[in-house]
C-alpha atoms as a PDB file:
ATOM      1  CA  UNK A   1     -11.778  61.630  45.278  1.00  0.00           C
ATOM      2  CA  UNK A   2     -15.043  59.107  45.145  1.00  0.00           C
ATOM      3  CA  UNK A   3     -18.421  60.921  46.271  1.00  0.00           C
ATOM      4  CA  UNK A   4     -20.891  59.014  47.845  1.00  0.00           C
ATOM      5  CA  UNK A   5     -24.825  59.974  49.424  1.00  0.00           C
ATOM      6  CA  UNK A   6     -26.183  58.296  52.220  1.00  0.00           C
ATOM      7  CA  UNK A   7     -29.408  58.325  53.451  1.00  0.00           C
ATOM      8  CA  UNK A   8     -30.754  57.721  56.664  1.00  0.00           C
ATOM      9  CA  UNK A   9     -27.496  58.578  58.941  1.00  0.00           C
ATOM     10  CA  UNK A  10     -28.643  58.799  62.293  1.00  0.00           C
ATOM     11  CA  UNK A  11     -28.053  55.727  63.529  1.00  0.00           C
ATOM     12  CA  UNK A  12     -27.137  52.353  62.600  1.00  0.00           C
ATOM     13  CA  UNK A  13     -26.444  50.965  58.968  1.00  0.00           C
ATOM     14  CA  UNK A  14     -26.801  54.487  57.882  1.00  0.00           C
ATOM     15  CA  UNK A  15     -23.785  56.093  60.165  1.00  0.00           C
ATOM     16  CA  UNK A  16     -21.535  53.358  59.842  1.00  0.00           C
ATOM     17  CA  UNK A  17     -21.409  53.435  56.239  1.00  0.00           C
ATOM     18  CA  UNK A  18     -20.445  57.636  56.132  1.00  0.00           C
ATOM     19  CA  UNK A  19     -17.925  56.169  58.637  1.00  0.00           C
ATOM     20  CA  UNK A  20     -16.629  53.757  56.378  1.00  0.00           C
ATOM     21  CA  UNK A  21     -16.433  55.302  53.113  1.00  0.00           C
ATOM     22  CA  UNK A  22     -15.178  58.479  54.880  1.00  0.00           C
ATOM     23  CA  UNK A  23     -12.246  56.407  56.120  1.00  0.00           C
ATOM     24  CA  UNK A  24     -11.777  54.579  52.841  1.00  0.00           C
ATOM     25  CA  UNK A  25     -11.237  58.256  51.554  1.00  0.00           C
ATOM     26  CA  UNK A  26     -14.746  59.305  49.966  1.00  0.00           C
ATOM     27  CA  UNK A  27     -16.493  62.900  49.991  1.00  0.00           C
ATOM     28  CA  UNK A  28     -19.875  61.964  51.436  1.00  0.00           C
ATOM     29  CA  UNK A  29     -22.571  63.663  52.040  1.00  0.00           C
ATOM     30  CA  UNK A  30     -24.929  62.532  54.947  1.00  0.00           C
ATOM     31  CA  UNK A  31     -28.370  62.822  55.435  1.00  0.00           C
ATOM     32  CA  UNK A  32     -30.572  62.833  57.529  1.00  0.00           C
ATOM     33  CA  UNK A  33     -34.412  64.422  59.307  1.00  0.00           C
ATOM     34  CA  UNK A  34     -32.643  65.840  61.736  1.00  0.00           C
ATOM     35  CA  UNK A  35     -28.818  67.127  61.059  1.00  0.00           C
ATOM     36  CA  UNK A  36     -27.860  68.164  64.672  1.00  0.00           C
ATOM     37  CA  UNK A  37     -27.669  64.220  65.196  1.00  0.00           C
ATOM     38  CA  UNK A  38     -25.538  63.817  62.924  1.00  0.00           C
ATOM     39  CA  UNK A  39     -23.128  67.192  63.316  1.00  0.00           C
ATOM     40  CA  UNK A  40     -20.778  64.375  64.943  1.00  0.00           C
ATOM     41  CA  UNK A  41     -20.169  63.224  61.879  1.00  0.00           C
ATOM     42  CA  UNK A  42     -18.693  66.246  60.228  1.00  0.00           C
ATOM     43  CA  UNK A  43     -15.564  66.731  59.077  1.00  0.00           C
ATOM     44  CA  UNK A  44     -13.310  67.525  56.020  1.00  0.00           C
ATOM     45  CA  UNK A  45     -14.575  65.020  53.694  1.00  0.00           C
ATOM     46  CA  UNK A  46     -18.134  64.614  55.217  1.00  0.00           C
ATOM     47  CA  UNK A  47     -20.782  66.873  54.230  1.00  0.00           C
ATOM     48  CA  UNK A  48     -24.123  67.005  56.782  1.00  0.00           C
ATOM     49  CA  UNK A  49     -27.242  67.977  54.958  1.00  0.00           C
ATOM     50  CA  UNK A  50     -30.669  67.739  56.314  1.00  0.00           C
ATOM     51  CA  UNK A  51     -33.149  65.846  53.827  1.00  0.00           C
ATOM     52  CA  UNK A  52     -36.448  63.797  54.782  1.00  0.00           C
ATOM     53  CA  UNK A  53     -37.059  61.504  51.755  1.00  0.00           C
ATOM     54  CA  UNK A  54     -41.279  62.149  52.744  1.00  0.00           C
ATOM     55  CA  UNK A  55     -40.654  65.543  51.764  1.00  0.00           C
ATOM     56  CA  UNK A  56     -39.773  66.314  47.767  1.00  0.00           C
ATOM     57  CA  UNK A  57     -39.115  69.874  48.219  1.00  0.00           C
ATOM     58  CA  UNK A  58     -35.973  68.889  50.315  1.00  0.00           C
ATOM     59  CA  UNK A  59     -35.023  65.847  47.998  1.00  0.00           C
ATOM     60  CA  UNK A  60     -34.962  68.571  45.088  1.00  0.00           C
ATOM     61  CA  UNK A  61     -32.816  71.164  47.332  1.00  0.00           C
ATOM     62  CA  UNK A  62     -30.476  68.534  47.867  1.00  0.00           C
ATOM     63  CA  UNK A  63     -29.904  67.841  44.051  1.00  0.00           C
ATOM     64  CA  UNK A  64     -29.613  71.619  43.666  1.00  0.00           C
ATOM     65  CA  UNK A  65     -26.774  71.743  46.155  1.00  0.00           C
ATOM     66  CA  UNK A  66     -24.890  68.794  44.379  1.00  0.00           C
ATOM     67  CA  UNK A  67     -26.287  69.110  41.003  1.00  0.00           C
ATOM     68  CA  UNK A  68     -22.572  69.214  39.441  1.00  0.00           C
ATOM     69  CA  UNK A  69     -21.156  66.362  41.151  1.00  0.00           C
ATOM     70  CA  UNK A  70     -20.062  63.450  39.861  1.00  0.00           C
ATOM     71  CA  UNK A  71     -21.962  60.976  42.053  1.00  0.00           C
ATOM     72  CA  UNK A  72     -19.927  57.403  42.371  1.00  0.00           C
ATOM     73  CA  UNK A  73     -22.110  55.613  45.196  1.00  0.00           C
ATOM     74  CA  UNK A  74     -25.551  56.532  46.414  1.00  0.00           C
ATOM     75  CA  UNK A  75     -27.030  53.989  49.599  1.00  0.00           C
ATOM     76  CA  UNK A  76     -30.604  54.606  49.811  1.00  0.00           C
ATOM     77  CA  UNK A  77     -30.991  53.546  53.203  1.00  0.00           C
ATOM     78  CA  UNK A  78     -33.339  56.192  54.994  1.00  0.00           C
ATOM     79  CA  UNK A  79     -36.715  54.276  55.895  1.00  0.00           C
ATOM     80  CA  UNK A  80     -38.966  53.149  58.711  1.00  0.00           C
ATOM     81  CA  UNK A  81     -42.747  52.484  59.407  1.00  0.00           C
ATOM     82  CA  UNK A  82     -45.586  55.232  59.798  1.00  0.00           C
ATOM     83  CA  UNK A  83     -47.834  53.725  62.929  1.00  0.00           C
ATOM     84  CA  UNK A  84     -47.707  50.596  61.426  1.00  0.00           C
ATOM     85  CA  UNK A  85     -50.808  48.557  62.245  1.00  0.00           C
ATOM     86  CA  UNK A  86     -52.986  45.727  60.311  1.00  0.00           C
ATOM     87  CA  UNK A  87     -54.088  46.688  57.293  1.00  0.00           C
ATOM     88  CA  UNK A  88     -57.999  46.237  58.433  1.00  0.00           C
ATOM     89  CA  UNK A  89     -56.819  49.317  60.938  1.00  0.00           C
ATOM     90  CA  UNK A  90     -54.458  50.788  59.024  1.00  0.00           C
ATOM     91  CA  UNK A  91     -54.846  54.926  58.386  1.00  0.00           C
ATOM     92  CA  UNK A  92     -54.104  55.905  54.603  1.00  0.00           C
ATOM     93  CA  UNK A  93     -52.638  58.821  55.273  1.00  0.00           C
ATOM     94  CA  UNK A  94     -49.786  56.356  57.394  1.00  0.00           C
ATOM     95  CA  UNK A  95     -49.665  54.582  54.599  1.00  0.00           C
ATOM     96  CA  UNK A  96     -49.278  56.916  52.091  1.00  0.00           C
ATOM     97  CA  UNK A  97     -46.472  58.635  53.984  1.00  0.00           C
ATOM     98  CA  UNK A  98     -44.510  55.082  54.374  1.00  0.00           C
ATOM     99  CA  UNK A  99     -44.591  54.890  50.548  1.00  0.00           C
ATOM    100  CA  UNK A 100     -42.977  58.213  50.237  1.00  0.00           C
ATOM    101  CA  UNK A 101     -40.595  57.089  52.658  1.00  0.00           C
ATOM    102  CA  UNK A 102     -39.568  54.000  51.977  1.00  0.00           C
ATOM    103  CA  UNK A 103     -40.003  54.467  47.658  1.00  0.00           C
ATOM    104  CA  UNK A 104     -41.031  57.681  46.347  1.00  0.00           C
ATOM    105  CA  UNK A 105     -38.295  59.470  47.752  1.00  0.00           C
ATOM    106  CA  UNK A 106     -35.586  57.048  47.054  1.00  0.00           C
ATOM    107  CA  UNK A 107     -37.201  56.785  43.419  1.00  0.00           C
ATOM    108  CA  UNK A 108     -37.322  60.822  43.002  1.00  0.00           C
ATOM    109  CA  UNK A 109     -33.347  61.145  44.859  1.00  0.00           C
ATOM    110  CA  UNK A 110     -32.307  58.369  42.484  1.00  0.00           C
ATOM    111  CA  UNK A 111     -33.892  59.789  39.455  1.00  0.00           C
ATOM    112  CA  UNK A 112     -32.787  63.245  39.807  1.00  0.00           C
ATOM    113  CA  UNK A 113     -28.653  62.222  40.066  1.00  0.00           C
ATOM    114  CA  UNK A 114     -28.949  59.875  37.398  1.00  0.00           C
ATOM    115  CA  UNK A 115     -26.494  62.379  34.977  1.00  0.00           C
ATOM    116  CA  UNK A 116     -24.348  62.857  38.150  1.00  0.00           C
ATOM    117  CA  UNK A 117     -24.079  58.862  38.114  1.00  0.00           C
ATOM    118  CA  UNK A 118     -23.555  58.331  34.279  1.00  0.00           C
ATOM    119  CA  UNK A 119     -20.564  61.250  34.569  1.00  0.00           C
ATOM    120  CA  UNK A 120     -18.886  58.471  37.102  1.00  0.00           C
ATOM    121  CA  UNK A 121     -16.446  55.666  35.562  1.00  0.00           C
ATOM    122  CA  UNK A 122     -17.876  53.247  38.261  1.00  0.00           C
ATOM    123  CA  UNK A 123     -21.169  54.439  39.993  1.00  0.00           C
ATOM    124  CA  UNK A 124     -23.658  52.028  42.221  1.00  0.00           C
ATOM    125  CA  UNK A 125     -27.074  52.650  43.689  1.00  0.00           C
ATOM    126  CA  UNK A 126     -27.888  50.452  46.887  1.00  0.00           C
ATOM    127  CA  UNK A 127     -31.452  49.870  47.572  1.00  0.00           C
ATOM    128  CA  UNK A 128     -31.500  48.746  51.290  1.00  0.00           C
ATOM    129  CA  UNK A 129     -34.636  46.495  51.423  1.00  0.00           C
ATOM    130  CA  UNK A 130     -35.640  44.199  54.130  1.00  0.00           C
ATOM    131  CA  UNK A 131     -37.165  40.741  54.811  1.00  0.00           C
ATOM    132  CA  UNK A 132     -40.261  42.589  56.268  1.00  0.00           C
ATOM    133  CA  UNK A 133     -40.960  42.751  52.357  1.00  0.00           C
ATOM    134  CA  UNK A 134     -39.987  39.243  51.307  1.00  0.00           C
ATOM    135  CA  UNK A 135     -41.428  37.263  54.250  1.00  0.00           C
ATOM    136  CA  UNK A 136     -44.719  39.348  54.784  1.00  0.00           C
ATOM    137  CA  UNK A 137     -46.122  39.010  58.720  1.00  0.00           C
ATOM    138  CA  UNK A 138     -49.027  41.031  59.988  1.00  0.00           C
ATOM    139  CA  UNK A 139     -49.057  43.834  61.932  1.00  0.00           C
ATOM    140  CA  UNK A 140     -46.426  46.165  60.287  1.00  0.00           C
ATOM    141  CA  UNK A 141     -48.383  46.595  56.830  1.00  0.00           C
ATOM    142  CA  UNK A 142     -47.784  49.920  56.181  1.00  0.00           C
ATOM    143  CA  UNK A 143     -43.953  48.977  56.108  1.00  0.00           C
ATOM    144  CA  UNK A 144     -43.774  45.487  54.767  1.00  0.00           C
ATOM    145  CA  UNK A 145     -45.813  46.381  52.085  1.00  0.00           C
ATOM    146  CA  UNK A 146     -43.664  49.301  50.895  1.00  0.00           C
ATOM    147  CA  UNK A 147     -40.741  47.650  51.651  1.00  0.00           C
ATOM    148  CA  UNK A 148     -41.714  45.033  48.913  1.00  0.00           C
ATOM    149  CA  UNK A 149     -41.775  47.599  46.825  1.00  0.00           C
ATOM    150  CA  UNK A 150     -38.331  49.010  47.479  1.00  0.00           C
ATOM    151  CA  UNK A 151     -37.447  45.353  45.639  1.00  0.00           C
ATOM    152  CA  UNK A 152     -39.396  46.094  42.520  1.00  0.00           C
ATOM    153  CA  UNK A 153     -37.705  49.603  42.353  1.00  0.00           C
ATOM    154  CA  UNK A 154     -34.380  47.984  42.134  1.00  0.00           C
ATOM    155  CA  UNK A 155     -34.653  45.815  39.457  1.00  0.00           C
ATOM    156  CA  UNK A 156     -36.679  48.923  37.298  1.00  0.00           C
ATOM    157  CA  UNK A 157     -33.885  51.005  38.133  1.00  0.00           C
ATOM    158  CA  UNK A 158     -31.284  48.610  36.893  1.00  0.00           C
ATOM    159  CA  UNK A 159     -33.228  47.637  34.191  1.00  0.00           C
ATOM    160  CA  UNK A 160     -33.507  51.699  33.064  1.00  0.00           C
ATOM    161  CA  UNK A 161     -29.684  52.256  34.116  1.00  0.00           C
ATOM    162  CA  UNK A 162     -28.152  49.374  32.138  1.00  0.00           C
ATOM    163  CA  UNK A 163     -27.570  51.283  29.377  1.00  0.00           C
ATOM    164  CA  UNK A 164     -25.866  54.460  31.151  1.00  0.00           C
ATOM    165  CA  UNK A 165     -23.673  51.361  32.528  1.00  0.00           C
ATOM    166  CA  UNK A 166     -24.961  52.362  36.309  1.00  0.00           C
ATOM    167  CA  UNK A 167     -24.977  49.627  38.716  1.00  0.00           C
ATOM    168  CA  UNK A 168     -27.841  48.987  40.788  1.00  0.00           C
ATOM    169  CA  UNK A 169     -27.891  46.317  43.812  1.00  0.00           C
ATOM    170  CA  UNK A 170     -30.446  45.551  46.454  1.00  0.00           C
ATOM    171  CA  UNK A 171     -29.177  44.553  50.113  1.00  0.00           C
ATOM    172  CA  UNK A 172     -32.286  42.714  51.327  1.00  0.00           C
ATOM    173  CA  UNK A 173     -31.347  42.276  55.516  1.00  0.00           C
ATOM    174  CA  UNK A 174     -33.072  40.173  58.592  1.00  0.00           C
ATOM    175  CA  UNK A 175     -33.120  41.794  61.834  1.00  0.00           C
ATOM    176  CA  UNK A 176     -30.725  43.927  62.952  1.00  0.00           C
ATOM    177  CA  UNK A 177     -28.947  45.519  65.870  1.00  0.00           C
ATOM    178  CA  UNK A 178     -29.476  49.393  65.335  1.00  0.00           C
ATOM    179  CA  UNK A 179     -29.648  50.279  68.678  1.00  0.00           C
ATOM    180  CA  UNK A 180     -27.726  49.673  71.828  1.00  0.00           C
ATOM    181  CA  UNK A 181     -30.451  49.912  74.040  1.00  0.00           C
ATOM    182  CA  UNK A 182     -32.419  47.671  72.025  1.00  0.00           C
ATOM    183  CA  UNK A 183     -29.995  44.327  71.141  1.00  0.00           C
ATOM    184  CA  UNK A 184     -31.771  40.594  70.444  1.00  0.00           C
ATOM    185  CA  UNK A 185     -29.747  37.625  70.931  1.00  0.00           C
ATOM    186  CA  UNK A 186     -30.310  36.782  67.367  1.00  0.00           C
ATOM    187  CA  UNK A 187     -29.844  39.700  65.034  1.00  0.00           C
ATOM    188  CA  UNK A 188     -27.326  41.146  62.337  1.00  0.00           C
ATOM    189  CA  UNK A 189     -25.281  43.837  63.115  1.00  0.00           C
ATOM    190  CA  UNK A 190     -24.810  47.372  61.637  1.00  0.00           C
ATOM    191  CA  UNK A 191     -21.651  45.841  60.504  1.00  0.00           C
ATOM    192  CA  UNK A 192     -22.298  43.210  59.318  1.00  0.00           C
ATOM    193  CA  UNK A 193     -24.562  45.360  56.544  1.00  0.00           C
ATOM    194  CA  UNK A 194     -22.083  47.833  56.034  1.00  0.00           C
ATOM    195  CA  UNK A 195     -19.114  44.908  54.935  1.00  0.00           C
ATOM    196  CA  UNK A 196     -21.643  44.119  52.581  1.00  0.00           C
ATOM    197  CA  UNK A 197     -22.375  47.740  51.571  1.00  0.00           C
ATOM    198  CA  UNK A 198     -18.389  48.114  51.106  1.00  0.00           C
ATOM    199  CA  UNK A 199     -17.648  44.759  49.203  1.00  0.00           C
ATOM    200  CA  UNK A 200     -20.482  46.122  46.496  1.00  0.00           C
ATOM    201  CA  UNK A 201     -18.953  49.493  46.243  1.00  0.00           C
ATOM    202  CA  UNK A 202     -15.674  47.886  45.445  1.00  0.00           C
ATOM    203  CA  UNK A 203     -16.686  45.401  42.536  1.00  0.00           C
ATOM    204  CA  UNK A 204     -15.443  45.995  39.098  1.00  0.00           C
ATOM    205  CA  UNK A 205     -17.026  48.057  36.481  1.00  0.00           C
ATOM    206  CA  UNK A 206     -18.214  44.558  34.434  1.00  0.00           C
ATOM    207  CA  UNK A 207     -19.458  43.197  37.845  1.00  0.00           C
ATOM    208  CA  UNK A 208     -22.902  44.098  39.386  1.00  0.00           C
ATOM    209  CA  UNK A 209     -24.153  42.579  42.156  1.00  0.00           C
ATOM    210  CA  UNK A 210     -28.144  42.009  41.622  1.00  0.00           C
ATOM    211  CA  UNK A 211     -29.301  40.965  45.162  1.00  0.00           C
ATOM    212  CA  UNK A 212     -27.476  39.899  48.409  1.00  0.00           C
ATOM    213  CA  UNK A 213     -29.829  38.201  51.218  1.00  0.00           C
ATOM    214  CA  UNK A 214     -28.562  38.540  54.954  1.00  0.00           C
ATOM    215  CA  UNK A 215     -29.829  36.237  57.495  1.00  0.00           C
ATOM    216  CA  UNK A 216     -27.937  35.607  60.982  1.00  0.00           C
ATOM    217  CA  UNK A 217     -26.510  32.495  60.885  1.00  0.00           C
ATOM    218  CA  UNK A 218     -28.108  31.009  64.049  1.00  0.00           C
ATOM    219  CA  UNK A 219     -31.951  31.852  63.415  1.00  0.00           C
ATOM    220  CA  UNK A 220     -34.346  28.973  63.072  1.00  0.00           C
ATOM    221  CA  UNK A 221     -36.763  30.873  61.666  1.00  0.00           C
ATOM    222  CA  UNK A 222     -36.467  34.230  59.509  1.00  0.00           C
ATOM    223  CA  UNK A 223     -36.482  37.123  61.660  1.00  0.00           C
END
């Protein structure tokens, strides 16, 4: 049986994907700030554990847990903004936590599995980025600014793991529909992200897929 780690599985992109893999027949464990959202999720192949990627004591707990696993797929998707604001009102303690957020953790969960991913015939890491860091916009600078550095994290990661013959993609995705009670006219789905999610997980061992862009197909303007 494949093992996989997801991060951020609360909602959206994040639950889907322990949903999919799950049914595709993968141990996963899912993670998130606040396991008693998640307890749904449960079951004999899903494993809930609570982890905040802000906080490094719990990102090291977790690897303790799991250290002897061999780790096929980990999908860093856990992130969000910290009071985002302009950066000319921006607090640095906001924007210092967004960074461990959005790239510390990820970099720290990544780095401390990287034997559990070697020990794997096939393993992939999956750097969820976001357009927020490619097409900068004010406003939100605590998060687009970190989130351009989930990008450069990516590529230093498969650069470092090319060698140990670990795969490393980044999903880079417009809007999206995470919540019901919030839908736009013109945005992704959680779906839509997880098919791409899946298709990577599935490639070859020769293969790696560097970057995949996701746009919806009717914007006029990048969202």
């Amino acid at each position: 049986m494949k093992t996989a780690i997801v991060t951020g599985t609360t909602l959206g992109v994040g639950r889907k994907t322990v949903t999919e893999l799950s049914n595709m027949g993968y141990k996963v464990i899912a993670t998130s700030r606040d396991p008693e959202r998640i307890k749904d999720l449960e079951s004999e192949n899903v494993y809930v554990e609570k982890l905040d990627t802000t906080n490094f004591n719990e990102i090291k707990a977790l690897y303790e847990k799991y250290k002897d696993i061999t780790l096929d797929v980990l999908v860093n998707n856990a992130a969000g903004a910290v009071d985002a604001t302009n950066l000319v009102n921006e607090d640095p303690n906001n924007f210092t936590k967004s960074y461990m957020l959005n790239v510390s953790g990820p970099m720290y969960l990544t780095k401390l599995f990287t034997n559990n991913l070697a020990k794997s015939e096939n393993s992939t890491v999956i750097f969820i980025s976001s357009f927020a860091g490619k097409y900068l916009y004010t406003g939100q600078s605590n998060y687009t600014n970190s989130k351009s550095a989930v990008s450069n994290l990516a590529d230093l990661f498969r650069l470092e793991y090319a060698p140990l013959n670990i795969k490393v993609t980044e999903i880079c995705p417009a809007t999206i529909n995470t919540r019901e009670d919030q839908r736009r006219d013109i945005a992704m789905t959680s779906e839509d992200i997880v098919s791409a999610i899946i298709w990577v997980c599935g490639m070859p061992k020769h293969c790696n897929i560097n970057f995949i862009e996701m746009a919806p197909t009717l914007s006029r303007k990048y969202l």
